[in-house]
Structure formats: structure tokens, C-alpha cells
Protein backbone atom coordinates (compact mmCIF):
# COMPACT_ATOMS: atom_id res chain seq x y z
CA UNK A 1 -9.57 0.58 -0.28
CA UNK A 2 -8.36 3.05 -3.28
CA UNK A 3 -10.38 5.75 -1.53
CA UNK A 4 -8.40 5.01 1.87
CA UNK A 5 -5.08 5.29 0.08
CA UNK A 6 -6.11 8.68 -2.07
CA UNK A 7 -6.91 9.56 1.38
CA UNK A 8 -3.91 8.08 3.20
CA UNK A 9 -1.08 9.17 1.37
CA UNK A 10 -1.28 12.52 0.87
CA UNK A 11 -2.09 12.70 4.84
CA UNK A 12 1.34 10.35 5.53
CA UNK A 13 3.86 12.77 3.41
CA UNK A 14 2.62 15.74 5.36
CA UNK A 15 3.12 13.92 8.82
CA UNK A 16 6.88 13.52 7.34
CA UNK A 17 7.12 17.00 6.17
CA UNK A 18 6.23 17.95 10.26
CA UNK A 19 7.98 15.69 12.00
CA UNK A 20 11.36 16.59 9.47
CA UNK A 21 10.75 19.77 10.25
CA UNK A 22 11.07 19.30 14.31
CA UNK A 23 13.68 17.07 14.24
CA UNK A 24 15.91 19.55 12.25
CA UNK A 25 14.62 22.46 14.47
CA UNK A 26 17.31 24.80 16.11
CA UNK A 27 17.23 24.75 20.10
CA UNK A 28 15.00 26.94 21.94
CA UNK A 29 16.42 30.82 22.55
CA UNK A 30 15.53 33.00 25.24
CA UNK A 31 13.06 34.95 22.74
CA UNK A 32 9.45 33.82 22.18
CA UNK A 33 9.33 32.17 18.62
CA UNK A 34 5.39 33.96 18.48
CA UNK A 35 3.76 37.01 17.48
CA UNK A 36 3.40 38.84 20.82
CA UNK A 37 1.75 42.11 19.63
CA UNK A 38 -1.82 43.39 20.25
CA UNK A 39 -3.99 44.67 17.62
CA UNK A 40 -7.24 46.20 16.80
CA UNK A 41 -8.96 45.34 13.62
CA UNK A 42 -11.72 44.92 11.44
CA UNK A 43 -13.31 41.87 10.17
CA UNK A 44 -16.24 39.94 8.40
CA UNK A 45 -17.93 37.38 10.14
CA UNK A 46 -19.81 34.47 8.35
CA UNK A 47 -22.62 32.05 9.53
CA UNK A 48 -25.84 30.44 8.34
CA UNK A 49 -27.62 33.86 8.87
CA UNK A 50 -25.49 35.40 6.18
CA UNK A 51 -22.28 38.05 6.69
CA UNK A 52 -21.60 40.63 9.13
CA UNK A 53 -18.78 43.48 9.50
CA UNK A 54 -17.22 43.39 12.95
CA UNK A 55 -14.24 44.46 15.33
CA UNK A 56 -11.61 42.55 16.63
CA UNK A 57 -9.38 42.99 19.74
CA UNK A 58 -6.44 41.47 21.14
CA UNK A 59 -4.13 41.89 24.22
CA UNK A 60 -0.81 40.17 24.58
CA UNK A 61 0.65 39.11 27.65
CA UNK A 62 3.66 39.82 26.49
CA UNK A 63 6.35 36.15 27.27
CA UNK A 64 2.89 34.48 28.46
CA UNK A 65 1.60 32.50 25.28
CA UNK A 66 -1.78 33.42 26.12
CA UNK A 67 -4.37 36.57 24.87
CA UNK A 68 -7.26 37.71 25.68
CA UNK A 69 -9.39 38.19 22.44
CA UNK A 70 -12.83 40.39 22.12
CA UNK A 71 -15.03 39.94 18.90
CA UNK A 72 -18.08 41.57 17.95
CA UNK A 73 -20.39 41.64 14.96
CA UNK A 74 -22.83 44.15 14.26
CA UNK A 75 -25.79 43.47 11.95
CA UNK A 76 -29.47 43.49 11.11
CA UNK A 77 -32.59 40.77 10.28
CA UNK A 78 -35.80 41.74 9.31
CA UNK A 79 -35.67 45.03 10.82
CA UNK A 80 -34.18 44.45 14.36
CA UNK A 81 -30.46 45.27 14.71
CA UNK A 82 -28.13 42.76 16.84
CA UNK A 83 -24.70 42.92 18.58
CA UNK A 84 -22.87 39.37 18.97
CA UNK A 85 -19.80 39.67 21.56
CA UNK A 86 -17.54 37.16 22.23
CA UNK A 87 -14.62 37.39 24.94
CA UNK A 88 -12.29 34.52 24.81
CA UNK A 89 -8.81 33.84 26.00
CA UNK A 90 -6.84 31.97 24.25
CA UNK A 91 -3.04 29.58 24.05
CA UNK A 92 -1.30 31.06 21.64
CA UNK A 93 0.76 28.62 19.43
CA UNK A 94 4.08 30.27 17.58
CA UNK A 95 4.85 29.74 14.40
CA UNK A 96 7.91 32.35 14.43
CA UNK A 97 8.23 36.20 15.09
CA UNK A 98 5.64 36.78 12.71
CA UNK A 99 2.74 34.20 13.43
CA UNK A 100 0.41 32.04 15.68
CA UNK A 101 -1.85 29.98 15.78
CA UNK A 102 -4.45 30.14 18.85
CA UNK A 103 -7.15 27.78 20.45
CA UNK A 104 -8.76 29.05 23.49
CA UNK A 105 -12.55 29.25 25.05
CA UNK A 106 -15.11 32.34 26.14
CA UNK A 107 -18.74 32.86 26.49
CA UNK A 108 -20.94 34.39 23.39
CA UNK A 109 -23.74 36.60 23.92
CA UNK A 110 -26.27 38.21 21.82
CA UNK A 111 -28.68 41.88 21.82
CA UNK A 112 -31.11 42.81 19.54
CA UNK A 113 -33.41 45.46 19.52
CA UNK A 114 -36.56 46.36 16.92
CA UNK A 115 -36.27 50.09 18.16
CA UNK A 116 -39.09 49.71 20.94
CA UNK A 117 -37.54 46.79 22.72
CA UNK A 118 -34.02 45.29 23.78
CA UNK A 119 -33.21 41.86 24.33
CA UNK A 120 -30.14 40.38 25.43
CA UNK A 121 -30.15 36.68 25.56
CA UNK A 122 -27.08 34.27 26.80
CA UNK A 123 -26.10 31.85 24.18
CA UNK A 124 -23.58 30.79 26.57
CA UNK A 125 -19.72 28.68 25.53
CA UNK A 126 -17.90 29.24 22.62
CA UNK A 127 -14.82 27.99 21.16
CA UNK A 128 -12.13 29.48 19.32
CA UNK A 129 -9.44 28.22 16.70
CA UNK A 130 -7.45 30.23 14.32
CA UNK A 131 -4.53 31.87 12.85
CA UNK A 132 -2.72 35.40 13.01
CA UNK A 133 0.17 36.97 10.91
CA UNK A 134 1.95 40.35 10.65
CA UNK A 135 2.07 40.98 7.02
CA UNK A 136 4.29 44.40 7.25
CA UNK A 137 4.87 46.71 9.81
CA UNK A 138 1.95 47.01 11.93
CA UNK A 139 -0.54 45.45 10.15
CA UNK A 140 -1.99 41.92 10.94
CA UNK A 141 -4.33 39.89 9.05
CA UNK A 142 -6.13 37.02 11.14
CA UNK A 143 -8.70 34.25 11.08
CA UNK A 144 -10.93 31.93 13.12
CA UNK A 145 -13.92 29.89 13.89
CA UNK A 146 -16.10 30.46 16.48
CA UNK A 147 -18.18 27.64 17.67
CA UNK A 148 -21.04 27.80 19.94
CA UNK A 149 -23.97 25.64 21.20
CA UNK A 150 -25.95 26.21 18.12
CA UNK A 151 -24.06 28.48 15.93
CA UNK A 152 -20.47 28.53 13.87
CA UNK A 153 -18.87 32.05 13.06
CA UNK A 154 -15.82 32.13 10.26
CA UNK A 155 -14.24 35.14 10.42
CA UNK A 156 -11.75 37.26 8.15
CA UNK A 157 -9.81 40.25 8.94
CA UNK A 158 -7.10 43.24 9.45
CA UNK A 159 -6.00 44.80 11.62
CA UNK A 160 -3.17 48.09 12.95
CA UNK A 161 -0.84 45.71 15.74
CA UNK A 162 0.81 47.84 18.59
């Protein structure tokens, strides 16, 4: 029972932080309350395989809270090189001018060559959830996981928003 209320307690004062927050909120404007820019960037993915640098992609739809997102992550294992590209599209939550948050689905697929042959294998769904934010002018810094059938992809990165 102490473990529940450890547990319980810190959970219950931010549920009244949140819903304090939305009650005082200001009506809704005209203007999306979301970041709405596009950006390309680089990251650093991380799963049980180890690290791998990457690109990141994303196009706005401008007053439509929804992007389409492209990652990829380039890397090597015991001397055959692989590509990992995910499209997704995603609902793109505002947390002011400045910020989102985003949930969305895609597909995930996979090449690898060892130099003599090529391989491109369907790992098939993926899921998405994370969080974007313009630091300064034109710069972005984001954040997800990736989820797949058999594999989980945390990802870090920056990028130059247009």
C-alpha cells in the first residue's frame, strides 16, 4: 500500500497541474497553437543493435495538424552495411507556436548489403511517438520512438526548419 501511494501521489498532483492548466486556458484564435514548419535534420538513432547516425524529414501541411515524417539510419554489422527507412504520417499535437507533440503510424523497411549481395527485407508497421521544438530561429531539435514488430528505435536530433 505505501508503494501505491509513493506511486499515486505524485501521479494525482500532476493530473491537477493539467487539468488547472485547461480550465484557465484562453479561447481558441484563428492561428494554429503548433509548430507548423518543416525541417530537415540530423539525428542518432538507438536500439538493441547499438547507435546509428541518421536523417530526418518533415513536411507540414500547413493549418492541417498532420505531417508526413521520413527517417533513415545508416549503419554497419559485421561487415555488411544497412539502410533502415521509415515513412510515417503523423497527428500533430500543439503545445504553442513553438512545439508539438506527434503520434502517427508508417511502414519500416530494411537493406543491407555485404558488397556482393543486396537484400531488402519488409519488417513491415511501425509506430511513432514524440516531441518537436524550435529552439531559435530555424533550428529544431526533436525526439521519438519508433516501434516495430520486433524492434524499438529512440531517436535524438537537429535540425534547419523552413
Amino acid at each position: 500500500m505505501h508503494n501505491f501511494i509513493k506511486f499515486a501521489a505524485p501521479l494525482s498532483a500532476a493530473l491537477l497541474i493539467s487539468c488547472a492548466h485547461f480550465i484557465s486556458a484562453k479561447p481558441a484564435s484563428a492561428e494554429p497553437q503548433r509548430f507548423t514548419k518543416g525541417y530537415i535534420g540530423a539525428s542518432v538513432g538507438l536500439n538493441k543493435g547499438g547507435t546509428a547516425p541518421g536523417i530526418t524529414g518533415r513536411i507540414s501541411f500547413g493549418d492541417v495538424p498532420v505531417s508526413l515524417r521520413l527517417n533513415a539510419f545508416f549503419g554497419s554489422n559485421k561487415n555488411v552495411n544497412y539502410t533502415i527507412a521509415i515513412p510515417t504520417l503523423t497527428y500533430d499535437i500543439g503545445l504553442g507556436k513553438r512545439a508539438n507533440l506527434y503520434v502517427g503510424g508508417g511502414y519500416m523497411g530494411v537493406g543491407a548489403t555485404d558488397g556482393k549481395n543486396s537484400v531488402v527485407a519488409n519488417r513491415g508497421a511501425a509506430l511513432i511517438a514524440g516531441a518537436e521544438g524550435e529552439i531559435s530561429k530555424n533550428v529544431v531539435l526533436y525526439g521519438d520512438g519508433t516501434l516495430t514488430n520486433d524492434l524499438a528505435i529512440w531517436k535524438v536530433g537537429v535540425g534547419y526548419n523552413f
